[in-house]
PDB file of N, CA and C in Angstrom:
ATOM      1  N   UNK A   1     136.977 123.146 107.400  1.00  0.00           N
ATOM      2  CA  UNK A   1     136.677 122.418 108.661  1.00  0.00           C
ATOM      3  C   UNK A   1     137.513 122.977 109.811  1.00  0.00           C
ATOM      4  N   UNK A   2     136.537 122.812 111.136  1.00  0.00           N
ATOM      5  CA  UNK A   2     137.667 123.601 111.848  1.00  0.00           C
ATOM      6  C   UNK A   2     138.129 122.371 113.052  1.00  0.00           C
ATOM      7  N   UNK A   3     138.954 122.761 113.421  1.00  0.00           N
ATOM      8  CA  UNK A   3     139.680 122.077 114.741  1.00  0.00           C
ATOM      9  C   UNK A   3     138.357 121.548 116.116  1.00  0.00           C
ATOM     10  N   UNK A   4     137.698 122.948 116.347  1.00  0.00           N
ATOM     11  CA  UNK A   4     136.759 122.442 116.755  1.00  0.00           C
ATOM     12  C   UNK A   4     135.460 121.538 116.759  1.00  0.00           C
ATOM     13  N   UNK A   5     135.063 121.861 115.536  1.00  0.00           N
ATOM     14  CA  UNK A   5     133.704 121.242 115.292  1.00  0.00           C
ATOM     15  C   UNK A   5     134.170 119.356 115.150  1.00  0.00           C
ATOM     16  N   UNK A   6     135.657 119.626 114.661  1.00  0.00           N
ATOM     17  CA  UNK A   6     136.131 117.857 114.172  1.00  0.00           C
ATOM     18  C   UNK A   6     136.224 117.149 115.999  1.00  0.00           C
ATOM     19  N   UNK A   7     136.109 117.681 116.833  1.00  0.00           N
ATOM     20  CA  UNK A   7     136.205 117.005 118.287  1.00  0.00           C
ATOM     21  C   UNK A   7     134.802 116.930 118.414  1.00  0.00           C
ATOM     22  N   UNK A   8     133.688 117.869 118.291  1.00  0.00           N
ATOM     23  CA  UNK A   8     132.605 117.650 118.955  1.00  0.00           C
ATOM     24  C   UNK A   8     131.698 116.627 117.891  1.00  0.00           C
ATOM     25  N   UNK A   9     132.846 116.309 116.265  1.00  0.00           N
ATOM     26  CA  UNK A   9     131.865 115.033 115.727  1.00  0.00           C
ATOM     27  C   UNK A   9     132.402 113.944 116.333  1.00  0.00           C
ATOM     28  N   UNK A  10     133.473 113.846 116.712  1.00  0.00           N
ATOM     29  CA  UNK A  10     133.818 112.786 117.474  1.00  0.00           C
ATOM     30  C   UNK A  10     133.329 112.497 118.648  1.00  0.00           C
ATOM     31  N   UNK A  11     132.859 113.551 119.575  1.00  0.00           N
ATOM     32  CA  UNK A  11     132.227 112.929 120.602  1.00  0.00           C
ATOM     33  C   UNK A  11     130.712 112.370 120.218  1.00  0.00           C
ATOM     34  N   UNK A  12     130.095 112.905 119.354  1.00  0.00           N
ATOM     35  CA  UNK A  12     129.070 112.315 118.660  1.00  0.00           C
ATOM     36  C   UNK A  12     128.895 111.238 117.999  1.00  0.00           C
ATOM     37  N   UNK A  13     129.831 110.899 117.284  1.00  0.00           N
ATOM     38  CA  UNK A  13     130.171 109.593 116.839  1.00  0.00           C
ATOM     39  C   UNK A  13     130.448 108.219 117.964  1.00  0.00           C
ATOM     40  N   UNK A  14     131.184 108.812 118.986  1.00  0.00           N
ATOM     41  CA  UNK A  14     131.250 107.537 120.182  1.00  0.00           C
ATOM     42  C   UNK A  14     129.967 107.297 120.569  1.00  0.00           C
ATOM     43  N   UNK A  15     129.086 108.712 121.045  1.00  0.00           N
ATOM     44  CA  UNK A  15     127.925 108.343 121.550  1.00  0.00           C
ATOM     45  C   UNK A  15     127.145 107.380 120.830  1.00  0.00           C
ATOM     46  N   UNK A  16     127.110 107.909 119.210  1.00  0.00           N
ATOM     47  CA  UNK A  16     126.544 107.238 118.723  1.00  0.00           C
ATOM     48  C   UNK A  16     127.083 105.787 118.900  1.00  0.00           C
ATOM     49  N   UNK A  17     127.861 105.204 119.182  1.00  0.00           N
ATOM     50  CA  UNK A  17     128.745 103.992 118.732  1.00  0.00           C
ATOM     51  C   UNK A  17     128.293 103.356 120.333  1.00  0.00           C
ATOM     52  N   UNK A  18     128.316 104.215 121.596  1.00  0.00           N
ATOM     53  CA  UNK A  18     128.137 103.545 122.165  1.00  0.00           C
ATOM     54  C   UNK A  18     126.275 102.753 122.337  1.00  0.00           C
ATOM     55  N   UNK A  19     125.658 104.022 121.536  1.00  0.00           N
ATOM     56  CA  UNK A  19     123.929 103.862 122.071  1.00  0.00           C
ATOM     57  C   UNK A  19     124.107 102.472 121.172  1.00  0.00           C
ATOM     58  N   UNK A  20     124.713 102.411 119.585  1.00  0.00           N
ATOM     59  CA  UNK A  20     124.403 101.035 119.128  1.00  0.00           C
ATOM     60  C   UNK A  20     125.018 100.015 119.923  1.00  0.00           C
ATOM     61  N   UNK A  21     125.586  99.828 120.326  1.00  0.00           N
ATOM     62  CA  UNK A  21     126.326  98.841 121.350  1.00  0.00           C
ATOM     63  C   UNK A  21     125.409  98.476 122.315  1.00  0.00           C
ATOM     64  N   UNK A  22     124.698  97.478 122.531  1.00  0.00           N
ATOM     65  CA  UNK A  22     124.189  96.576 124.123  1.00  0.00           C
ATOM     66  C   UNK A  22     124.937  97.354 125.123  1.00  0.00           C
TER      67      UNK A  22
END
């Protein structure tokens, strides 16, 4: 795993977190 790819799942993961969120 690299340094990078682990930030851009995280920004993916908020998004995701925010689209489920009202």
């Amino acid at each position: 795993m690299k340094h990078g790819t682990n930030q851009q799942t995280l920004q993916t993961y908020l998004e995701w977190i925010l689209m489920a969120v009202p």
